[in-house]
C-alpha atoms as a PDB file:
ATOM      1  CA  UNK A   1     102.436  92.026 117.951  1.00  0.00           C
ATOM      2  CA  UNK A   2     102.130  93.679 114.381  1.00  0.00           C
ATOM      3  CA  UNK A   3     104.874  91.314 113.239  1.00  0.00           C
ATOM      4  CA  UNK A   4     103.772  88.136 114.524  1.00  0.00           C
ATOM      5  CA  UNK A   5     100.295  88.234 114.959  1.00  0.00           C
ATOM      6  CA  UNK A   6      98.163  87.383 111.749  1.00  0.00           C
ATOM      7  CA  UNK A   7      94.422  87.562 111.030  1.00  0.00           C
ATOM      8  CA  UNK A   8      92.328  85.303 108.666  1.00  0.00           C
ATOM      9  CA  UNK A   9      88.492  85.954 107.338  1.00  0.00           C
ATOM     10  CA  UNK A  10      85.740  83.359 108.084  1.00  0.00           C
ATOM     11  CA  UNK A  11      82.609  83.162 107.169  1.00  0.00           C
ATOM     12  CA  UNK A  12      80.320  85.874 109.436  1.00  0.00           C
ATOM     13  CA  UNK A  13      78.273  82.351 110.379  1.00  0.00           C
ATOM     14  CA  UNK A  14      81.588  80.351 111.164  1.00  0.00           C
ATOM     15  CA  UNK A  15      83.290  79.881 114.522  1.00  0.00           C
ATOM     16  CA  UNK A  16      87.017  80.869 114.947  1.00  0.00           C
ATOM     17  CA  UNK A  17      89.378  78.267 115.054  1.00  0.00           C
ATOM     18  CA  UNK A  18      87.159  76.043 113.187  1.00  0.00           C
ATOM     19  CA  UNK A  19      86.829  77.393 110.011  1.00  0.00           C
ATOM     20  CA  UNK A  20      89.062  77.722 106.494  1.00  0.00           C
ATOM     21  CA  UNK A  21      89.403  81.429 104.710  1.00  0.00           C
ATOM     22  CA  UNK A  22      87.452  81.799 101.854  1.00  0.00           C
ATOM     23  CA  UNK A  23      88.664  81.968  98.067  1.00  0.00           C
ATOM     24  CA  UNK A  24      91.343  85.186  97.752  1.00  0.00           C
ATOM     25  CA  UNK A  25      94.252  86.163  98.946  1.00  0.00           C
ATOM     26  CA  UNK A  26      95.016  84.644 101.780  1.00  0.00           C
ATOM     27  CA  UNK A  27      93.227  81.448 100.812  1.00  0.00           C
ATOM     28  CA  UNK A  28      94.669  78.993 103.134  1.00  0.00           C
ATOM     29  CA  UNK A  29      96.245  79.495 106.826  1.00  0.00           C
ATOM     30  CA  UNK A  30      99.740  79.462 104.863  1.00  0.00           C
ATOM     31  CA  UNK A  31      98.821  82.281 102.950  1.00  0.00           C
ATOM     32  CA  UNK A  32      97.539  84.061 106.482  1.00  0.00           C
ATOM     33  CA  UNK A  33     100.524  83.831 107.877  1.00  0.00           C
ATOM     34  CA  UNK A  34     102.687  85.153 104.915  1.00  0.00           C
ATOM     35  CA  UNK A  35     100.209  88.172 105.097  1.00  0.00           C
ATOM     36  CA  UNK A  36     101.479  91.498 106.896  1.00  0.00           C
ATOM     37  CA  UNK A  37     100.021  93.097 109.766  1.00  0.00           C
ATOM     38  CA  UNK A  38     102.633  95.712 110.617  1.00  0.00           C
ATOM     39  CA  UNK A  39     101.233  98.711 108.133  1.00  0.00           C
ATOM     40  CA  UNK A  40     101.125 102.430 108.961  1.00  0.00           C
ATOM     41  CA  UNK A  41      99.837 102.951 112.207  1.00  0.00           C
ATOM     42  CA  UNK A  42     100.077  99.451 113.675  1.00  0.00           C
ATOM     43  CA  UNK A  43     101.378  99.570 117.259  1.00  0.00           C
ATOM     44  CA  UNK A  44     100.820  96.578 120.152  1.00  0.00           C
ATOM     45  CA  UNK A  45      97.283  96.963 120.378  1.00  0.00           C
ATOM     46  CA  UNK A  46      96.262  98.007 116.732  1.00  0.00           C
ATOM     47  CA  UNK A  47      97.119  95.720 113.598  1.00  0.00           C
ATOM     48  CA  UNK A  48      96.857  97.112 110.214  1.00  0.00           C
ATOM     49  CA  UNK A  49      96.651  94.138 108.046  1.00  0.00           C
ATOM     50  CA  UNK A  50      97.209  95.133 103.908  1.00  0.00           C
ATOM     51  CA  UNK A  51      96.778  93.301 100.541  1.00  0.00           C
ATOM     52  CA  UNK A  52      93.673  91.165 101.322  1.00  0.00           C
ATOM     53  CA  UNK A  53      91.067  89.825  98.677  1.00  0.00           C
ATOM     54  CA  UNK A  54      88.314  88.010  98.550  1.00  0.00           C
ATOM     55  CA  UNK A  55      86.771  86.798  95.485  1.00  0.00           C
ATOM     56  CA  UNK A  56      83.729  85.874  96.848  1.00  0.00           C
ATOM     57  CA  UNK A  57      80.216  88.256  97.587  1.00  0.00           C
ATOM     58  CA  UNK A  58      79.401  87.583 101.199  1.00  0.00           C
ATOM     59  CA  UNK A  59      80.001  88.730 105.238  1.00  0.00           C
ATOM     60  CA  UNK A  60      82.831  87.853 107.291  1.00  0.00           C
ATOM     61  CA  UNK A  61      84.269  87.560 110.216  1.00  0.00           C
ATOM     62  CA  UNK A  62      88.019  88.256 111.465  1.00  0.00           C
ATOM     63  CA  UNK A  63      89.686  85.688 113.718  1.00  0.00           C
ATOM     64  CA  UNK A  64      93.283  86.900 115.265  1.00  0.00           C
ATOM     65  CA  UNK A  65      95.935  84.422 116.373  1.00  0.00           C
ATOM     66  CA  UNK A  66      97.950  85.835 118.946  1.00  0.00           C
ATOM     67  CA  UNK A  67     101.286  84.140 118.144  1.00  0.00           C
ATOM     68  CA  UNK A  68     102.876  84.193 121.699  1.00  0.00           C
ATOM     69  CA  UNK A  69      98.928  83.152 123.547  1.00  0.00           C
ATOM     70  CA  UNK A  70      99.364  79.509 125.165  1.00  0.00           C
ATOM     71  CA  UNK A  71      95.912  78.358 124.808  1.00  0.00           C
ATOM     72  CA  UNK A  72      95.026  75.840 127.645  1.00  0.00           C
ATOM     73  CA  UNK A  73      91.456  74.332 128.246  1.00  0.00           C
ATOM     74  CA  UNK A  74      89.617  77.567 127.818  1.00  0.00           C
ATOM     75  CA  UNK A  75      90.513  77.890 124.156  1.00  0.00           C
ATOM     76  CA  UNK A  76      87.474  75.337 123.154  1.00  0.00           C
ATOM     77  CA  UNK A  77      84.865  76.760 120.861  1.00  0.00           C
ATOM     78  CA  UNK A  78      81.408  75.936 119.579  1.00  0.00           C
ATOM     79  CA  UNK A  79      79.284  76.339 116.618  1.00  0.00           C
ATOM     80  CA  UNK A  80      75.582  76.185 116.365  1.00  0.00           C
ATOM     81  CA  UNK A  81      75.814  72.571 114.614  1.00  0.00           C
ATOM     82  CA  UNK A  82      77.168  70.888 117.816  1.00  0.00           C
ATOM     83  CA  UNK A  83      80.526  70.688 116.996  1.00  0.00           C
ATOM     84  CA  UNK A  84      82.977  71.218 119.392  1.00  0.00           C
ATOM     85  CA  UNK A  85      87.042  71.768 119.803  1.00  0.00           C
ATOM     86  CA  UNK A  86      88.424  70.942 123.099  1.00  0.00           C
ATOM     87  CA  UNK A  87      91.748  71.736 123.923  1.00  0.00           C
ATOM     88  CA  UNK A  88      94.329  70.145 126.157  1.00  0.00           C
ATOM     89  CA  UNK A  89      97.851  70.801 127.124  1.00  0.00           C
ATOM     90  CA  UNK A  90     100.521  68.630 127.051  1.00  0.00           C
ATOM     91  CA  UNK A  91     103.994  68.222 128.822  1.00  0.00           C
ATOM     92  CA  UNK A  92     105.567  69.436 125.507  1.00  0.00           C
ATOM     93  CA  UNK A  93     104.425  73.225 124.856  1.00  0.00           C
ATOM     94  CA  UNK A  94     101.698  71.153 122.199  1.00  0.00           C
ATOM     95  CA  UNK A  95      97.947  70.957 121.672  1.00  0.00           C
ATOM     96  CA  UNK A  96      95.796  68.263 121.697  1.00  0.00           C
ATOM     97  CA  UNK A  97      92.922  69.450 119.339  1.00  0.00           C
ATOM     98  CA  UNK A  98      90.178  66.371 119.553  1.00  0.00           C
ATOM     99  CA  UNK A  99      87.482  67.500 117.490  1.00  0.00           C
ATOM    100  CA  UNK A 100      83.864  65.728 117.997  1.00  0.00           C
ATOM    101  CA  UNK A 101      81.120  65.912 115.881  1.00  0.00           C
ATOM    102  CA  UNK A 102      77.542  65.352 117.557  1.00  0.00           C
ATOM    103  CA  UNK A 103      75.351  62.885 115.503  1.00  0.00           C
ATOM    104  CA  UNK A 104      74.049  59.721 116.301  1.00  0.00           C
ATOM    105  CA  UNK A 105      77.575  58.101 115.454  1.00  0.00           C
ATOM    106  CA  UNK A 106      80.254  60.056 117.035  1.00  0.00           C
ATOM    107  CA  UNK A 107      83.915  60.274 115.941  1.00  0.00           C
ATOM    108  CA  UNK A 108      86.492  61.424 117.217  1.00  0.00           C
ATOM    109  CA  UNK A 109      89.906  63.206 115.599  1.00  0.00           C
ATOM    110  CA  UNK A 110      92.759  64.467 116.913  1.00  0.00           C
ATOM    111  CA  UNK A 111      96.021  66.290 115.794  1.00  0.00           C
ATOM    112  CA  UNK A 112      98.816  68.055 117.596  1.00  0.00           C
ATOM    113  CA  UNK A 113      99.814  71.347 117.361  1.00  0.00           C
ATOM    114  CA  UNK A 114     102.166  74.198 118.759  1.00  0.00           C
ATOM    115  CA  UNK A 115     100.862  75.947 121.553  1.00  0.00           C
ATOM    116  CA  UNK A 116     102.976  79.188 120.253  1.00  0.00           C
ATOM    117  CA  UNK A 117     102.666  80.104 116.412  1.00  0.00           C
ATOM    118  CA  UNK A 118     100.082  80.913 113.650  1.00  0.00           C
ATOM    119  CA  UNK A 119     100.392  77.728 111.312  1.00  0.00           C
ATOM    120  CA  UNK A 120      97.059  76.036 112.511  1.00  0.00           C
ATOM    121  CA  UNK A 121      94.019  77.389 112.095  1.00  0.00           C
ATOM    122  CA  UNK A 122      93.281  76.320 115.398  1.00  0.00           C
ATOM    123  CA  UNK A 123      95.122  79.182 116.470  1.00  0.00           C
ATOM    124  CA  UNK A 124      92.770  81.879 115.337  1.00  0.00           C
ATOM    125  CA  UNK A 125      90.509  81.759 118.317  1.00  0.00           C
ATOM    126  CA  UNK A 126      90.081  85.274 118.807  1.00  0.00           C
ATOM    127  CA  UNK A 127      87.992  88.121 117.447  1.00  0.00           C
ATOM    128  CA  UNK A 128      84.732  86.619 115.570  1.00  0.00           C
ATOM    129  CA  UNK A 129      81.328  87.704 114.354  1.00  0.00           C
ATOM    130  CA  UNK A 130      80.349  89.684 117.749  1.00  0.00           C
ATOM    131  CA  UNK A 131      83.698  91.915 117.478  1.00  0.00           C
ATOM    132  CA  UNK A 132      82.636  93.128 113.987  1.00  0.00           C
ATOM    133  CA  UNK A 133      82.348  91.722 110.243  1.00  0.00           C
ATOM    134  CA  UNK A 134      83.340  92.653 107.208  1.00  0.00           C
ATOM    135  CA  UNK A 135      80.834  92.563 104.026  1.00  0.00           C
ATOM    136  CA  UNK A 136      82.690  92.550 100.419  1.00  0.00           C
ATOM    137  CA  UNK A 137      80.277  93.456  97.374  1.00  0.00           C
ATOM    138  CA  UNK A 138      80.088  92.554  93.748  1.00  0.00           C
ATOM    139  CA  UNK A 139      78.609  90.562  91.353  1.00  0.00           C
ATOM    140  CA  UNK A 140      76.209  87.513  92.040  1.00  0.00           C
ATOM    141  CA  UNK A 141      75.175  86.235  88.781  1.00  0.00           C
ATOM    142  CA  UNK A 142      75.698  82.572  87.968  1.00  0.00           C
ATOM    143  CA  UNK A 143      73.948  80.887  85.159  1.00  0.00           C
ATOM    144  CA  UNK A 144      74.631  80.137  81.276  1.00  0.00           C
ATOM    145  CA  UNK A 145      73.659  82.935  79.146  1.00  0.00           C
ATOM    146  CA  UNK A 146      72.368  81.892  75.466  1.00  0.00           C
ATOM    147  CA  UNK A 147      73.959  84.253  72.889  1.00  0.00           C
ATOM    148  CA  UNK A 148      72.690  84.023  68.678  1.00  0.00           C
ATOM    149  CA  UNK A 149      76.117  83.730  66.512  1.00  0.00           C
ATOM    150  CA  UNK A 150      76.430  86.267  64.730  1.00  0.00           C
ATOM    151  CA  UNK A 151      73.820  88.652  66.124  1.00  0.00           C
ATOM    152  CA  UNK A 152      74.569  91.714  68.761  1.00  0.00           C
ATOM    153  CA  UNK A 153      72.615  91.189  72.560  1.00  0.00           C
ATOM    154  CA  UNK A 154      73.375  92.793  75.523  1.00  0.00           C
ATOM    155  CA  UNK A 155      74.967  90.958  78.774  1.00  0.00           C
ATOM    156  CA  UNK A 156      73.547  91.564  82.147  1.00  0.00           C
ATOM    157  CA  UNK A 157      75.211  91.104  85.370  1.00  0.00           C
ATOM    158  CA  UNK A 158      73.255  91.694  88.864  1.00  0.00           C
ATOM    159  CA  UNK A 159      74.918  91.992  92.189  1.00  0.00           C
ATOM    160  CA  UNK A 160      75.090  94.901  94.815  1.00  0.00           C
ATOM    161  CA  UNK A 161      77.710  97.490  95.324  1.00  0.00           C
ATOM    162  CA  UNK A 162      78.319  97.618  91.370  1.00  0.00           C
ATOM    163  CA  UNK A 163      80.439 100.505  89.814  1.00  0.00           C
ATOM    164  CA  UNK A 164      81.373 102.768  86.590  1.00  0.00           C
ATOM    165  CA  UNK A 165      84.862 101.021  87.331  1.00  0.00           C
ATOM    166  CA  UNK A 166      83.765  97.391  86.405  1.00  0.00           C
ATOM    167  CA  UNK A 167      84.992  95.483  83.993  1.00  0.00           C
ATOM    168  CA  UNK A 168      84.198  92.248  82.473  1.00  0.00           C
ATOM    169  CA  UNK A 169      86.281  88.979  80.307  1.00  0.00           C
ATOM    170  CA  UNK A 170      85.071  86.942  78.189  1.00  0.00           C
ATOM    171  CA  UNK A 171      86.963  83.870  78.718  1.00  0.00           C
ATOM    172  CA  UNK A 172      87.685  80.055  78.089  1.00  0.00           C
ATOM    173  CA  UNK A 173      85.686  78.176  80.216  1.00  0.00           C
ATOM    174  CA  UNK A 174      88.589  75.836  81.527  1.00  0.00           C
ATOM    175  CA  UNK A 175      90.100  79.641  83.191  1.00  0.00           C
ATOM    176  CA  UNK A 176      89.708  79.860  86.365  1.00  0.00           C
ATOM    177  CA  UNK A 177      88.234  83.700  87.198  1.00  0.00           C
ATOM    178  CA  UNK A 178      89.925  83.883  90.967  1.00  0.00           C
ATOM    179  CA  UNK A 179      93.355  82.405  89.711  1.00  0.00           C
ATOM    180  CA  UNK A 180      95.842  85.766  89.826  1.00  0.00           C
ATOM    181  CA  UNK A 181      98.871  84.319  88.351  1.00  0.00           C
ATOM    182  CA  UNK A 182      96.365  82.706  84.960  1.00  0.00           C
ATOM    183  CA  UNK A 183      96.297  84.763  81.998  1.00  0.00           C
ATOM    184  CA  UNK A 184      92.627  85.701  80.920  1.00  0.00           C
ATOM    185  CA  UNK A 185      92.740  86.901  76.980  1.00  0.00           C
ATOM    186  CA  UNK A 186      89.359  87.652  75.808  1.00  0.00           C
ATOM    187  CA  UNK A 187      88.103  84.583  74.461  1.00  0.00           C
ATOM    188  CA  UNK A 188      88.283  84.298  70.329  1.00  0.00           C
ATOM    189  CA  UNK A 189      84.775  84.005  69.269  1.00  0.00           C
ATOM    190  CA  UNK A 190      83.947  87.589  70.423  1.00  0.00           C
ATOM    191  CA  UNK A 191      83.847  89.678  68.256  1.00  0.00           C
ATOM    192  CA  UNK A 192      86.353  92.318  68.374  1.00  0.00           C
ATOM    193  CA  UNK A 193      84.542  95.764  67.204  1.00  0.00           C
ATOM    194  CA  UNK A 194      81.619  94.432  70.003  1.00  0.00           C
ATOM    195  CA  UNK A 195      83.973  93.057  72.813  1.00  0.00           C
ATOM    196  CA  UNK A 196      82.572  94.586  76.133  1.00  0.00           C
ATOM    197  CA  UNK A 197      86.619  95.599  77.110  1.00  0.00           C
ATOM    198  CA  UNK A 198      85.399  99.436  78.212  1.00  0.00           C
ATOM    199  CA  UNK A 199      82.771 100.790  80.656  1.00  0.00           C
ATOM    200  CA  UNK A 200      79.366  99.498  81.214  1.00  0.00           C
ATOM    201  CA  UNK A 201      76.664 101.690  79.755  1.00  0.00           C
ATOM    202  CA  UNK A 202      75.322 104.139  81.284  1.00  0.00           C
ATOM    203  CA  UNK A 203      71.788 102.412  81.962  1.00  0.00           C
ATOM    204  CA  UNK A 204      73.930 100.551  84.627  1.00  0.00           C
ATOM    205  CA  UNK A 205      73.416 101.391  88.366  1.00  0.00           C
ATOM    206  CA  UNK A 206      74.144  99.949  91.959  1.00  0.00           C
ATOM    207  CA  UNK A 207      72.565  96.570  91.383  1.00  0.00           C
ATOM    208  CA  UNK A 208      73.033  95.959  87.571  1.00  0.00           C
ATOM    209  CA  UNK A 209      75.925  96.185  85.028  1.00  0.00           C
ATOM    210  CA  UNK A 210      74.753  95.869  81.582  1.00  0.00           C
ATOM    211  CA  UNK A 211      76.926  95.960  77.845  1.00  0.00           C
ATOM    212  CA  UNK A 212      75.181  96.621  75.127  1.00  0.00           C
ATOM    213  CA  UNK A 213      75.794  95.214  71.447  1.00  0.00           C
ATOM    214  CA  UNK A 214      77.857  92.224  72.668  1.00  0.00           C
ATOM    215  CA  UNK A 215      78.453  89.618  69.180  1.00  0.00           C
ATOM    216  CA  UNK A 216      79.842  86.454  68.766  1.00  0.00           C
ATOM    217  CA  UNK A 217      81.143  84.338  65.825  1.00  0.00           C
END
């Protein structure tokens, strides 16, 4: 069901109906279910699922929910750390999701959902890593770089799948990079005749983005 039916990216290592979407758009099972899955071409058994991001380098996976799927007590799943989710029906169209971790204390929690819907990510059993996954590129630096005031160095970022097309900010450090609706002006000690606001130069490749003559004050 293009309409109804939404998707939502796990980690690649992750079970489905287990797991939380990483940082982007969607970043929470709300946000999955506001997404669209009804673009050109979708029909019953295709969805074509538009305007997802992910701000984070790694490999995913895609769990579906079918919104109209009861799932009874076949719909447990189980990751590689011992946890399990069991899942029982009720006598009012609900889900009883206990959740147990294995350790040498065991606990036990347990919340009710709708056995119709896409609001829980309990619902996103389907798909996983052995249907496919997705890898997103980009940078991978992390790290404090150490600039002299008043004297021009050049800024290096590493990562994989890097382009002519990238772009970089200078910023505060309070913004937060992977917030869309934050402004991000360039922050006010660089120096405007050295900001790096166009292309990387042209020593840049796949792996490594580099501006030259970069100057604070």
């Amino acid at each position: 069901d293009p309409v109804n039916d939404k998707v939502m990216l796990v980690p690649s290592v992750a079970t489905c109906g287990t797991a939380n979407p990483p940082k982007g758009a969607p970043g929470s099972v709300m946000e999955s279910v506001q997404m669209r899955c009804d673009g050109p071409n979708s029909a019953a058994g295709k969805l074509v699922c538009e305007g997802f991001r992910v701000y984070t380098v790694g490999t995913w996976a895609v769990c579906v929910c079918d919104h109209d799927r009861i799932l009874g007590s076949s719909g447990g799943s189980s990751d590689e750390t011992g946890n399990s989710n069991e899942l029982e029906e009720d006598d009012n169209s609900t889900l009883a999701i206990s959740t147990t971790t294995t350790s040498r204390t065991s606990t036990t929690t347990t919340s009710v959902i709708p056995q119709v819907g896409c609001d829980f990510k309990e619902r996103y059993v389907l798909g996983g890593f052995s249907k496919g996954t997705l890898q997103t590129k980009g940078p991978r630096w992390s790290g404090t770089i150490e600039f002299r005031v008043g004297a021009s160095d050049e800024l290096l970022l590493g990562g994989e799948g890097l382009g002519s097309s990238d772009r970089i900010r200078i910023v505060e450090e309070s913004v937060q990079c992977d917030d869309t609706t934050q402004p991000k002006p360039m922050h006010t000690t660089v120096d405007v005749d050295s900001a790096p606001i166009g292309p990387r130069d042209a020593a840049s490749n796949e792996w490594l983005d580099r501006w030259s003559d970069v100057k604070f004050w």
